[in-house]
Structure formats: C-alpha cells, structure tokens
Protein backbone atom coordinates (compact mmCIF):
# COMPACT_ATOMS: atom_id res chain seq x y z
CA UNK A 1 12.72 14.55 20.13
CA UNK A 2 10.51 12.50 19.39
CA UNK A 3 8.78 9.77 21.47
CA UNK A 4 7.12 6.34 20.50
CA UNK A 5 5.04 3.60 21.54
CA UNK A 6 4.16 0.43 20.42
CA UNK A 7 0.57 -1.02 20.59
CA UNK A 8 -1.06 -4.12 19.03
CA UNK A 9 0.77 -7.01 20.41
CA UNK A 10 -1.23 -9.86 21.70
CA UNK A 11 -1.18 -13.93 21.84
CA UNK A 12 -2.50 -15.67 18.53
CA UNK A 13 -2.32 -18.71 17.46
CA UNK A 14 -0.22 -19.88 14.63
CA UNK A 15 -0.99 -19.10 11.35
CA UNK A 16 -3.12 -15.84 12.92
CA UNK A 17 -2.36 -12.18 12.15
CA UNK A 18 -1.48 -9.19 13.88
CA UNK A 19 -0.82 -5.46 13.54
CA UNK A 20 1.85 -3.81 15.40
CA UNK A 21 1.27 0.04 15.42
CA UNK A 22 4.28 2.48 16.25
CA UNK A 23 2.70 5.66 17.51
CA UNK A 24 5.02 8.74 17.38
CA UNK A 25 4.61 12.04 19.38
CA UNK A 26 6.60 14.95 19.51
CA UNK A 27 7.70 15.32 15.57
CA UNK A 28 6.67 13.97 12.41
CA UNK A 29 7.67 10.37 11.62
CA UNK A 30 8.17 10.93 8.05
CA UNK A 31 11.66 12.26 8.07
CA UNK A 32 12.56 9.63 10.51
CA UNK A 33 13.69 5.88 9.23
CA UNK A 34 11.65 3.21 11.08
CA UNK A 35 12.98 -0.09 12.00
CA UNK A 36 10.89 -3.05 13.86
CA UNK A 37 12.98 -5.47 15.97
CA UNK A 38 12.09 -8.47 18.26
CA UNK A 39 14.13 -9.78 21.31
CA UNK A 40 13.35 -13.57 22.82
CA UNK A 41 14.85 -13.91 26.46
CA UNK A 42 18.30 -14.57 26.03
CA UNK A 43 19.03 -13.44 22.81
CA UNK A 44 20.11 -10.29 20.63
CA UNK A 45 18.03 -7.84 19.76
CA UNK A 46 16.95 -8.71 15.88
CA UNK A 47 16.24 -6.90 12.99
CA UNK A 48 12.62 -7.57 11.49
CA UNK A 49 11.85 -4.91 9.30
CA UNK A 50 12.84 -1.50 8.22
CA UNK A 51 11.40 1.75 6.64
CA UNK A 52 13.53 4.56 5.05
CA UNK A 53 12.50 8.17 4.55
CA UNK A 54 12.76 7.71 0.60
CA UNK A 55 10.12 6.56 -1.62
CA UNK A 56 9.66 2.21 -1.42
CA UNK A 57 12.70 1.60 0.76
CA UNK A 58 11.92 -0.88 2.73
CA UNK A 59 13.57 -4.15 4.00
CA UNK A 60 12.89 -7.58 6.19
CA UNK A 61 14.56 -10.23 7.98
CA UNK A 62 14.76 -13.38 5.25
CA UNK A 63 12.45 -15.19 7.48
CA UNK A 64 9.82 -12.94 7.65
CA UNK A 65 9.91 -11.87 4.19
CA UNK A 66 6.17 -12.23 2.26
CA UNK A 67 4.62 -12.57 5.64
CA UNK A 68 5.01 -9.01 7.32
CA UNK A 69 4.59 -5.74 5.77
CA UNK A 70 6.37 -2.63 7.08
CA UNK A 71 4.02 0.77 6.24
CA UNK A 72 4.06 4.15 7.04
CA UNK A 73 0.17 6.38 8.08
CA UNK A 74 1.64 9.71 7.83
CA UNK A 75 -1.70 11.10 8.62
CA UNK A 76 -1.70 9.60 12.18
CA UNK A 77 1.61 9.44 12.50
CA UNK A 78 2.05 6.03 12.72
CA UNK A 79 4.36 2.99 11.46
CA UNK A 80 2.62 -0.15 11.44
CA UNK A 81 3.85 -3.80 10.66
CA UNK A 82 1.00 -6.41 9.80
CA UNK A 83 2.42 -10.14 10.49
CA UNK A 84 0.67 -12.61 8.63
CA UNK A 85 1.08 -16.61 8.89
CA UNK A 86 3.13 -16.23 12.27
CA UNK A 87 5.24 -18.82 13.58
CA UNK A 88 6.05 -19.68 16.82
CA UNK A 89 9.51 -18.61 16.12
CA UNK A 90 7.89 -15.20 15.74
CA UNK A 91 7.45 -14.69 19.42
CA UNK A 92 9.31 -12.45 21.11
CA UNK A 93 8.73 -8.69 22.62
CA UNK A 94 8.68 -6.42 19.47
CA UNK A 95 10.25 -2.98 19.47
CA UNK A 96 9.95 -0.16 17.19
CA UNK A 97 13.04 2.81 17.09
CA UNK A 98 13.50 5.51 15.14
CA UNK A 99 16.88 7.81 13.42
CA UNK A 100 16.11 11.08 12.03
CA UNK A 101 17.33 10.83 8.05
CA UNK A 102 15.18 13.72 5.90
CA UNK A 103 18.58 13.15 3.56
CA UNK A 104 17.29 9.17 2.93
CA UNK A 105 20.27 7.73 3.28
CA UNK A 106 19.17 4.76 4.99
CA UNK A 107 18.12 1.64 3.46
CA UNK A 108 18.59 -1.99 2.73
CA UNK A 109 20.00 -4.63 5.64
CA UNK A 110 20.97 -0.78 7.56
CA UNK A 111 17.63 -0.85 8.02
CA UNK A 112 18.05 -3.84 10.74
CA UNK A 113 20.77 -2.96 12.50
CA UNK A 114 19.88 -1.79 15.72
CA UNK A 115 22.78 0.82 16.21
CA UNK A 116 21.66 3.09 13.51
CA UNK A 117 18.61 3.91 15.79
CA UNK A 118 18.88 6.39 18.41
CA UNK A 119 15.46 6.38 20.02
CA UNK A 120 13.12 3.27 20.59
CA UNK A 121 9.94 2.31 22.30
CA UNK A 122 9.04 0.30 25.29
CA UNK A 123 7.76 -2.75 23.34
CA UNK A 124 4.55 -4.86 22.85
CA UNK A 125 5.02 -8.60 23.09
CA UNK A 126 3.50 -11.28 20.97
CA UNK A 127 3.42 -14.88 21.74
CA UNK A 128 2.39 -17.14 19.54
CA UNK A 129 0.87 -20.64 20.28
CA UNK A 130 0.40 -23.63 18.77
C-alpha cells in the first residue's frame, strides 16, 4: 500500500508561486495515477489536476489551466504540482491521492474525480493573500 504526503504549501501573495510535492512511500508511484485536489471550508472536495500512468496524460481544472503544471520525479518518487500566478480563489487545503492503474486506463476529466482514488494524503494548505 502505499502511503503519501504532501509538502510545500505555504501563504504567498497573489501572483506568487508555489510547489506542492506528493511524496510516496511504500511502492513506486509510477504505476499509480495521481490526482491533486483542493477543499475550501464548506465546500466539495475539487479536482485540480491529474496524472495518468500512460505517457502525457495529464489534465486540469479549466481555471487553473496554463497556470499549474502536474509532473511526475520518478527518481524520488514524487508528484509535484507548480502553481504559478495564484489567485486568491486558489486557496484552499490541497490534497494529493493516488489509484493503482499499471493498465493506464485513467485519463482526461477521470482524472478529477475524487472517487476514482482510493488512497490520499493528509494535505498542505495554501492561502493566498492579496
């Protein structure tokens, strides 16, 4: 099973950057789909970004589209999302999760939906200020 834990959230101001890091333990995150979601106080759990198992699968949230960029470190075992340009709207505690899929069958908006993920972190939260 494998374990993971999210690191790199902070308070910026807008416009700033961050890097969200997913750290896995326990097996190998590269036959695992990766999926970044946020939650405000209040609301849903939402979608951000995703990463399949196949080669450039990859999907994001409309809104964040051109400003964050899902990746994959499969030498340290890592998933990382660097936010550019944030937005206050972009606050929220951010949570990574993971489903095992060595057959690649996820991808696209499935990528988002938090049921396809069976195991998830404990979060890292961002808040951005203006």
């Amino acid at each position: 099973q494998v374990q993971l834990l999210e690191s790199g959230g902070g308070l910026v101001q807008a416009g700033g950057s961050l890097r969200l890091a997913c750290v896995a333990s326990g097996r190998t995150l590269d036959f695992y789909a990766v999926g970044w979601f946020r939650q405000v106080q209040g609301k849903e759990r939402e979608g951000v970004s995703g990463i399949g198992t196949g080669a450039h699968v990859w999907y994001y949230l409309a809104s964040v589209r051109g400003r964050f960029t899902i990746s994959r470190d499969s030498a340290q075992n890592i998933v990382s999302m660097e936010m550019n340009s944030l937005k206050f709207q972009d606050t929220g505690v951010y949570y990574c999760a993971a489903k095992q899929d060595p057959w690649q069958r996820a991808a696209g908006i499935t990528l988002l939906e938090p049921t396809l993920y069976s195991t998830w972190g404990q979060g890292t939260r961002v808040t951005v200020v203006s």
